[in-house]
Protein backbone atom coordinates (compact mmCIF):
# COMPACT_ATOMS: atom_id res chain seq x y z
CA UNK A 1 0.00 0.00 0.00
CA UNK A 2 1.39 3.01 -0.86
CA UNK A 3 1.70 6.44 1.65
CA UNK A 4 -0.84 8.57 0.88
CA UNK A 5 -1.34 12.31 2.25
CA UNK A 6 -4.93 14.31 2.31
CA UNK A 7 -5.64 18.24 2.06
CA UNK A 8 -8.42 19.84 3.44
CA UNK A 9 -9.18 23.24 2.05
CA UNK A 10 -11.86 24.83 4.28
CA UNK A 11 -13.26 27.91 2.58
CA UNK A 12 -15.36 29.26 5.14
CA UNK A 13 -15.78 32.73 5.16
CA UNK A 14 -14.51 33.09 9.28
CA UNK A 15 -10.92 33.38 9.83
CA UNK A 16 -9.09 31.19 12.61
CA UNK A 17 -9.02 30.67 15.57
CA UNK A 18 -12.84 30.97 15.74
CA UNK A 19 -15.10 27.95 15.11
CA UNK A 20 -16.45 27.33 12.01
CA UNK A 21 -19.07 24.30 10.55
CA UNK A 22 -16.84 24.40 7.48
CA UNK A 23 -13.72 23.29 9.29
CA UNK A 24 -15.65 20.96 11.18
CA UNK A 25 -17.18 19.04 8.71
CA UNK A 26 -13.32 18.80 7.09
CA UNK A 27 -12.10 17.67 10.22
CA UNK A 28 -14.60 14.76 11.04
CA UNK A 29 -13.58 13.72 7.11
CA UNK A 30 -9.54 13.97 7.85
CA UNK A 31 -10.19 12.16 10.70
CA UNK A 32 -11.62 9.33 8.52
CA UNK A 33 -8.21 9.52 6.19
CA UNK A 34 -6.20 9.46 9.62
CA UNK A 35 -7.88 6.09 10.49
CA UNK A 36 -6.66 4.85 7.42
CA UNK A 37 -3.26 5.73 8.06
CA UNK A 38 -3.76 8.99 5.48
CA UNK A 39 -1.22 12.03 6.26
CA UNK A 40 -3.64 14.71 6.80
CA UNK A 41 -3.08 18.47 6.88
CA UNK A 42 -5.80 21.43 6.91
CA UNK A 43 -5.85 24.90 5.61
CA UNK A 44 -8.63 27.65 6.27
CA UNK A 45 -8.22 29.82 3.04
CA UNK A 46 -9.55 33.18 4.61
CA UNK A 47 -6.44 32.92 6.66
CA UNK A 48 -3.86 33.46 3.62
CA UNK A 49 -3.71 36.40 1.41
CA UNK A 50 -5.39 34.88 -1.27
CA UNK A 51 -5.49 37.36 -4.64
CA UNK A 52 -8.10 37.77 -7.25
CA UNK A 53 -7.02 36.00 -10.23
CA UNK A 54 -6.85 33.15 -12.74
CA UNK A 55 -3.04 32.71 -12.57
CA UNK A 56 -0.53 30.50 -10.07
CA UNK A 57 1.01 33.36 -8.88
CA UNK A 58 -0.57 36.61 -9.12
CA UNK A 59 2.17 38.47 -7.25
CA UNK A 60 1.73 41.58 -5.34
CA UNK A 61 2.39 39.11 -1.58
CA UNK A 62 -0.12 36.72 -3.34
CA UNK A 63 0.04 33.51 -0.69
CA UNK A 64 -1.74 31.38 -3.34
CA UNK A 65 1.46 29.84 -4.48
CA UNK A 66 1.51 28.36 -0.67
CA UNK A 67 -1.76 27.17 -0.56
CA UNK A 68 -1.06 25.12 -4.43
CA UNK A 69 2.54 23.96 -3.03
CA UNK A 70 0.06 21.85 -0.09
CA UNK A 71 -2.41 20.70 -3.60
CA UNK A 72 0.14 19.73 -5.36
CA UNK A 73 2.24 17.31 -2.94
CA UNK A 74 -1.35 15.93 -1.77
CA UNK A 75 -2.82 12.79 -2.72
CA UNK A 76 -6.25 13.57 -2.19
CA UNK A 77 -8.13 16.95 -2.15
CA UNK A 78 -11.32 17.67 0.44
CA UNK A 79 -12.38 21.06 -0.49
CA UNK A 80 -15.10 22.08 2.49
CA UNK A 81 -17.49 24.90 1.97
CA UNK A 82 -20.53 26.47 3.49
CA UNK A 83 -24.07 27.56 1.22
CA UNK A 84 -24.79 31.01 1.10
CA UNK A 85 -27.59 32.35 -0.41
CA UNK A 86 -27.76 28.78 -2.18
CA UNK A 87 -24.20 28.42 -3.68
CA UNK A 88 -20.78 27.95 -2.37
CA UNK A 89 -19.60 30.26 -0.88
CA UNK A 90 -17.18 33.58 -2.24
CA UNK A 91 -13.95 32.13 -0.48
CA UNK A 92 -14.88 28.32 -2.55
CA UNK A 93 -15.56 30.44 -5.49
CA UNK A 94 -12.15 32.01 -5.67
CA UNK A 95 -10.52 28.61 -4.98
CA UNK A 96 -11.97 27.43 -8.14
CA UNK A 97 -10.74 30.64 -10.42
CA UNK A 98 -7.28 30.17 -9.15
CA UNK A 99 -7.30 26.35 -9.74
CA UNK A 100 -8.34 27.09 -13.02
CA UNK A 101 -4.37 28.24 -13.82
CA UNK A 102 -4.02 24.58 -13.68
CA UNK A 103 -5.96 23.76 -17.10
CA UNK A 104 -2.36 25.02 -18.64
CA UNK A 105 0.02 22.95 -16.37
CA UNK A 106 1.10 19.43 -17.07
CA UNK A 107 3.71 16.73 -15.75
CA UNK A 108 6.37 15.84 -17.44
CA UNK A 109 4.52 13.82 -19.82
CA UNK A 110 1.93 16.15 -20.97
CA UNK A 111 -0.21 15.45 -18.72
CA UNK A 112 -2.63 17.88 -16.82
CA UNK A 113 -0.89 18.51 -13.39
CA UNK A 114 -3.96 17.21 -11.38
CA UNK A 115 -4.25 13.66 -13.21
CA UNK A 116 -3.67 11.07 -10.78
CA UNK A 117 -5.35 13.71 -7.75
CA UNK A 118 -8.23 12.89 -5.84
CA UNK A 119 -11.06 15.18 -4.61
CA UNK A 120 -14.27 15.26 -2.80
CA UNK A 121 -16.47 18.10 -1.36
CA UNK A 122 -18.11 18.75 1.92
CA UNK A 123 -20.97 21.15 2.56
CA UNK A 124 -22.46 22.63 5.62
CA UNK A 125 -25.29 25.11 5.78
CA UNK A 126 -28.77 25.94 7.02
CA UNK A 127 -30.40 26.67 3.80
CA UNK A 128 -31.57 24.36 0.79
CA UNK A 129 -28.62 24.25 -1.83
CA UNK A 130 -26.54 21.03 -0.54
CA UNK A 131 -26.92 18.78 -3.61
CA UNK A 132 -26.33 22.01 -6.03
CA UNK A 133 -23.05 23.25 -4.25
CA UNK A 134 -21.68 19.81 -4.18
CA UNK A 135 -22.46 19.49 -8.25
CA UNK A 136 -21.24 23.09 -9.04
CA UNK A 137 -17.57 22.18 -6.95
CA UNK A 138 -17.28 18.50 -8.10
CA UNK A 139 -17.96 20.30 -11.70
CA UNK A 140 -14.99 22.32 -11.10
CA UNK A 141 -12.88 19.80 -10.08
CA UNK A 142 -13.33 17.11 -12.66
CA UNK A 143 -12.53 19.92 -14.99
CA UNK A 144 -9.43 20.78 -13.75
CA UNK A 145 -7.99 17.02 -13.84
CA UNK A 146 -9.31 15.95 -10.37
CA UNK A 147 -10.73 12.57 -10.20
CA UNK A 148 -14.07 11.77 -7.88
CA UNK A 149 -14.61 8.54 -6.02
CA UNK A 150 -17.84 7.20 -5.61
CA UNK A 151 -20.25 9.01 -3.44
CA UNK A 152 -17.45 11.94 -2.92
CA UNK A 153 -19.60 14.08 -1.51
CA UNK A 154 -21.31 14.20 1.57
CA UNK A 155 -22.90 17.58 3.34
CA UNK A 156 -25.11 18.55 6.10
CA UNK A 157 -28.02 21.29 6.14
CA UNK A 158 -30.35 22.35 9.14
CA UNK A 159 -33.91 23.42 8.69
CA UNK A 160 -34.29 26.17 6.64
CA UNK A 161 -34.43 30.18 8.32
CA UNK A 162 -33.05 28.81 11.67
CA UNK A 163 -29.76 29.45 13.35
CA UNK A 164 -28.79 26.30 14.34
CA UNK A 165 -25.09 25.08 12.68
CA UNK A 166 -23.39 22.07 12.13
CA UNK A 167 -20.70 22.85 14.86
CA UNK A 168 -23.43 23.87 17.32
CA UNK A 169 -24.77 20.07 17.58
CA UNK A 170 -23.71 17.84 19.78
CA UNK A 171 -22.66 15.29 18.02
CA UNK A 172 -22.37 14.05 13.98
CA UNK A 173 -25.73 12.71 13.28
CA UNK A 174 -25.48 9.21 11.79
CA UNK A 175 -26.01 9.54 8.59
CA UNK A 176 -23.58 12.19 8.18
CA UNK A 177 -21.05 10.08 9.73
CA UNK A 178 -21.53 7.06 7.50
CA UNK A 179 -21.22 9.06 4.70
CA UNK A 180 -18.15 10.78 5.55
CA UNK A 181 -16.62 7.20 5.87
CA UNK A 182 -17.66 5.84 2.59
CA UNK A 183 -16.29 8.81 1.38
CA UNK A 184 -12.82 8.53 2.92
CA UNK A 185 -12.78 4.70 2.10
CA UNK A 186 -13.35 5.29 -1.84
CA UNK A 187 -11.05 8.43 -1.75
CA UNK A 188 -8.57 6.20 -0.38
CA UNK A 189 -8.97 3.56 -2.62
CA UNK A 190 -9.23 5.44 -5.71
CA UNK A 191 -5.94 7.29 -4.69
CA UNK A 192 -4.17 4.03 -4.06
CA UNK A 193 -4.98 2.78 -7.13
CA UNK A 194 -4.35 5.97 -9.34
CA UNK A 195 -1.04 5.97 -7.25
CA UNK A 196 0.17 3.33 -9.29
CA UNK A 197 -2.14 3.55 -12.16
CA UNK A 198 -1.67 7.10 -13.40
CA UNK A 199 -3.63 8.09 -17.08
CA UNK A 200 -2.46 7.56 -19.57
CA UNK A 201 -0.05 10.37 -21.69
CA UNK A 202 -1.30 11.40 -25.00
């Protein structure tokens, strides 16, 4: 079996230390890797400098380049964002435009630089929009080179116009917590086998 390493990306729109569903959710999912003897690391995204942009490196302090140094030497991507007003969030958003630089870099073989990558999306929020988030990111993704596992996305909303959050309740409710560990099982197996199973070059 070969070492594998996982990166959550939490795009919530609160910077640390204070708590936030997004991170949450991403943590209960790394903690799903870490059973499975996955290196795991985290990154809130409102904490870096982040610029506006479609480029790697958009200069000016940008701390993208820091954030896509973590992507790039991770086997599997989690990318973690709350609904607002119905989509992902502004923070996820952004994410996406600067991952889009990646359409134009490839390996050594010619290959899209994110072949061989896996990712899966969480979703917190207390509004309807799970299902659409999760398909707008995963869109995203797959574009960029990232490969999905089965059932790579998993989410949890609370009843509409209330307050309650996901890091307010006590505990993970059940089926939350199954899903997040069929989700770390397929990422894990999909990333051991694309470990040593890469695509094909043109």
């Amino acid at each position: 079996m070969a070492d594998l390493s996982a990166l959550a990306l939490v795009c919530t729109l609160t910077p640390s230390p204070d708590p936030s569903s997004s991170d949450l959710m991403a943590q209960h999912i790394l903690d799903e890797l870490t059973s499975q003897d996955v290196t795991t690391s985290l990154v809130r995204v409102v904490d870096y400098d982040v610029k506006r942009g479609v480029q790697t490196d958009m200069g000016g302090g940008d701390q993208w380049p820091i954030i896509r140094e973590k992507i790039l030497a991770a086997d599997i991507l989690i990318l973690s964002t709350p609904i607002w007003m119905g989509h992902p969030c502004s923070v996820a958003q952004q994410v996406m435009e600067r991952l889009d630089a990646e359409l134009s870099e490839t390996d050594d073989q010619g290959r899209p630089i994110m072949y061989g990558k896996v990712a899966a999306v969480a979703v917190v929020g207390n509004e309807d929009g799970a299902h659409k988030t999760i398909a707008d990111m995963m869109q995203g993704l797959n574009d960029v080179g990232f490969t999905l596992p089965a059932q790579g996305g998993t989410y949890w909303v609370g009843e509409a116009m209330q307050t309650i959050d996901f890091k307010d309740l006590e505990e993970v409710p059940a089926p939350v917590a199954s899903t997040n560990a069929g989700l770390a099982r397929n990422a894990v197996h999909l990333a051991q086998y694309l470990k040593t199973n890469q695509y094909p070059a043109e």
